[in-house]
Protein backbone atom coordinates (compact mmCIF):
# COMPACT_ATOMS: atom_id res chain seq x y z
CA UNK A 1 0.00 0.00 0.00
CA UNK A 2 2.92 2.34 -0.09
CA UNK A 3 5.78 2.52 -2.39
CA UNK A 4 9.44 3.40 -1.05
CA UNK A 5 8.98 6.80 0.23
CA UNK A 6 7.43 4.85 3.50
CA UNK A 7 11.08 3.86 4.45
CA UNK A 8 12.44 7.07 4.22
CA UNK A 9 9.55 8.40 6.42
CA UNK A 10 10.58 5.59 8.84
CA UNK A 11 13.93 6.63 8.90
CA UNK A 12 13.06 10.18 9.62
CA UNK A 13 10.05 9.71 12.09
CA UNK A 14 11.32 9.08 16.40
CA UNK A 15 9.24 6.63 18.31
CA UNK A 16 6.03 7.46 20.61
CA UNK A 17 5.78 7.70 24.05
CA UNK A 18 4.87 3.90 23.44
CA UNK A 19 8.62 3.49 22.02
CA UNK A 20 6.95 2.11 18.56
CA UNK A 21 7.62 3.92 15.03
CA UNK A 22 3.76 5.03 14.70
CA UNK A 23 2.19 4.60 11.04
CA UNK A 24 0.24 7.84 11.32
CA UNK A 25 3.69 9.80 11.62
CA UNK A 26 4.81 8.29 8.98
CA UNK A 27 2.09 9.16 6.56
CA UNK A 28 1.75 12.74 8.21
CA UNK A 29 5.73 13.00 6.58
CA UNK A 30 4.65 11.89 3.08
CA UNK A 31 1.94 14.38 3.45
CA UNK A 32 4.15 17.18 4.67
CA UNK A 33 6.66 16.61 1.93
CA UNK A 34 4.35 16.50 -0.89
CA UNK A 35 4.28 12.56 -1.29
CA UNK A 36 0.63 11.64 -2.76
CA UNK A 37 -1.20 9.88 -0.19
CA UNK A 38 -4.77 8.79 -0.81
CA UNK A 39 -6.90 6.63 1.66
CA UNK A 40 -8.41 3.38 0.63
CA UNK A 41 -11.48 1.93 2.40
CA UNK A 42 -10.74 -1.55 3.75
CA UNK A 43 -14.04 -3.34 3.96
CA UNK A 44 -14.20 -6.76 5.94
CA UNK A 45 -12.19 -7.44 8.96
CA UNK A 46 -9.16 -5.63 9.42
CA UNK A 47 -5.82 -6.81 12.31
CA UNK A 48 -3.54 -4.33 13.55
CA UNK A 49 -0.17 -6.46 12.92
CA UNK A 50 2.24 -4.12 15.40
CA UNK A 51 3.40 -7.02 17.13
CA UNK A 52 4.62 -10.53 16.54
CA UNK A 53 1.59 -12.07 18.53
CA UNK A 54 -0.63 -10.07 16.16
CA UNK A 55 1.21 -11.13 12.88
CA UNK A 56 0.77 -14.70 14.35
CA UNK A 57 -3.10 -14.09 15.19
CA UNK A 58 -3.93 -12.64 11.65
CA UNK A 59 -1.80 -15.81 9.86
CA UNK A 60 -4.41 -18.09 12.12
CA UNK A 61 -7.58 -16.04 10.83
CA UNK A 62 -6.25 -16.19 7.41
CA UNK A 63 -5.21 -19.83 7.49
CA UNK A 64 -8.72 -20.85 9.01
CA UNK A 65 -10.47 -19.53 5.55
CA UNK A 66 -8.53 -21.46 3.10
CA UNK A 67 -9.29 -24.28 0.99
CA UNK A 68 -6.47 -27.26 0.42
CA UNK A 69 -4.96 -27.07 -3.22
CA UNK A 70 -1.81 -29.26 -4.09
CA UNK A 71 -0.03 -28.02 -6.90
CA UNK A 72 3.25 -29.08 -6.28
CA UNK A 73 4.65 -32.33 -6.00
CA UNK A 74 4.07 -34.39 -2.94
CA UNK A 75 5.64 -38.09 -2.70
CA UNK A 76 4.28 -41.36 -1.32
CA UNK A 77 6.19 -41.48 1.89
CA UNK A 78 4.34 -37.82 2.91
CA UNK A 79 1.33 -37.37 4.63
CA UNK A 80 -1.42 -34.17 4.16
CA UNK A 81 -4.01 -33.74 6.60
CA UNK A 82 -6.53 -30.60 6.61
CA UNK A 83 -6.52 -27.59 4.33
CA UNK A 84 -3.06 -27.30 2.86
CA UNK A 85 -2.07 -25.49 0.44
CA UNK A 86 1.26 -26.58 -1.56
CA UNK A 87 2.31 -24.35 -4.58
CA UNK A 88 3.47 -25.27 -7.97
CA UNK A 89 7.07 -26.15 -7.95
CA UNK A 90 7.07 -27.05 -4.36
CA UNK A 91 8.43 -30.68 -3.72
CA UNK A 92 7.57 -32.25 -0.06
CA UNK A 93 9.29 -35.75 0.28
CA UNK A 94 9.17 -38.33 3.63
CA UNK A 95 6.82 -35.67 6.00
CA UNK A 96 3.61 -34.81 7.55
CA UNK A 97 1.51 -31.45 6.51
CA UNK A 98 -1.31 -30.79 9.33
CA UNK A 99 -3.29 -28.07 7.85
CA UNK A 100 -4.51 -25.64 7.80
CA UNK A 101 -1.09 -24.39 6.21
CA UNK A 102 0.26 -23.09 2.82
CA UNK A 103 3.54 -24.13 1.39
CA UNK A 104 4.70 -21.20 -0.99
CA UNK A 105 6.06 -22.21 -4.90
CA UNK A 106 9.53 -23.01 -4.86
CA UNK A 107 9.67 -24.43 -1.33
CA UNK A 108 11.78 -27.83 -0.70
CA UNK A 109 9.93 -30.06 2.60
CA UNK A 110 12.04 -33.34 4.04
CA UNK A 111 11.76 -35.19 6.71
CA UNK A 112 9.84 -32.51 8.40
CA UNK A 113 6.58 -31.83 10.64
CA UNK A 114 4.59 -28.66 9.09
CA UNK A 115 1.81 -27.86 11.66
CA UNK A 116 -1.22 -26.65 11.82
CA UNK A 117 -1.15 -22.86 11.18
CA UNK A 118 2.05 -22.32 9.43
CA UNK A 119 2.72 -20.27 6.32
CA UNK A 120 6.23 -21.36 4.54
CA UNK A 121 6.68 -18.37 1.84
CA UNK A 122 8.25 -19.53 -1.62
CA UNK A 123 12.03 -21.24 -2.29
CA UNK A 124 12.55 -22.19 1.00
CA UNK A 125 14.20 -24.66 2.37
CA UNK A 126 12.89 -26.92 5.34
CA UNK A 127 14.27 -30.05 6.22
CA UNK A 128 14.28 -32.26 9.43
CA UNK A 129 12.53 -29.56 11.39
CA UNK A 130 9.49 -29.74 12.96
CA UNK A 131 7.53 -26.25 12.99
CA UNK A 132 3.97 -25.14 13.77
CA UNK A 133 2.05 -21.69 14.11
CA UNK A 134 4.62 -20.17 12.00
CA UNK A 135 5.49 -17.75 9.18
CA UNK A 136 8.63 -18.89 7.37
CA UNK A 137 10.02 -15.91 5.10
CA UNK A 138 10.90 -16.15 1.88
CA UNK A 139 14.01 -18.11 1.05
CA UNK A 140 14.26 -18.99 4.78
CA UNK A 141 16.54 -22.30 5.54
CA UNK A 142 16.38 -24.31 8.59
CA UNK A 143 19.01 -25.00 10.42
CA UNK A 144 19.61 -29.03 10.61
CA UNK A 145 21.30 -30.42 13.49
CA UNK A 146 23.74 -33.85 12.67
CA UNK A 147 22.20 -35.58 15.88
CA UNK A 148 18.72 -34.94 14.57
CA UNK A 149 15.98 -32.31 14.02
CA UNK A 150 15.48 -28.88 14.96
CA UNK A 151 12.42 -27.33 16.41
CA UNK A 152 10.89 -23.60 15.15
């Protein structure tokens, strides 16, 4: 909703007495530097996403809507349960997928656990890890022990 003028207004903008960079300073910059700034009318729900526990609460509300779509490829030794989502190009060999959960294009899943309310953003790498109630970034690797799996 903004192009790159936003992160030169965050830049520029000092944090509130709540010690957060506050979105309204940062538009009343663009405004007082002549940026164009129009409003746009969000209609449905709407999640304030300030904090980490709010990013994770709006991934859950999303997650809970979806519909399960496998475009990818998914091999015999892996197991899908619920509304998943795997993109195209995404390969998932020797794990489980509890959904609801989406599995972004380009992603590589082995020998891992993908819980329920995890979105895995595209060509990333997961493999012996076990991970629920999650976002994964793009191009995100996990870190694989030698004595076994790691846990997100």
């Amino acid at each position: 909703m903004f192009d790159p003028h936003i992160f030169e207004a965050a830049r520029a903008i000092k944090p509130s007495w709540r010690n957060e960079l506050e979105i309204t300073d940062a538009i009343q910059y663009l405004v007082d530097r002549g940026y164009k700034v129009q409003p746009h009318l969000v209609s449905g729900w709407w999640k304030d996403t300030g904090k980490i526990e709010d990013i994770l609460e709006a991934n859950r509300l999303i997650l809970e809507t979806i519909s399960g779509l496998i475009e990818g490829t998914v091999d015999e030794a892996t197991r899908v349960s619920g509304e998943v989502i795997i993109e195209r190009d995404a390969t998932v060999r020797a794990s489980t997928i509890r959904g609801p959960a989406i599995i972004g294009a380009g992603t590589e899943i082995a020998d891992s656990y993908i819980g329920p309310f995890t979105s895995i953003q595209k060509n990333c790498r997961i493999v012996k890890t076990e991970i629920e109630h999650s976002i994964v970034l793009e191009a995100a690797r996990s870190l694989m022990s030698e004595a076994g799996s790691t846990k997100a």
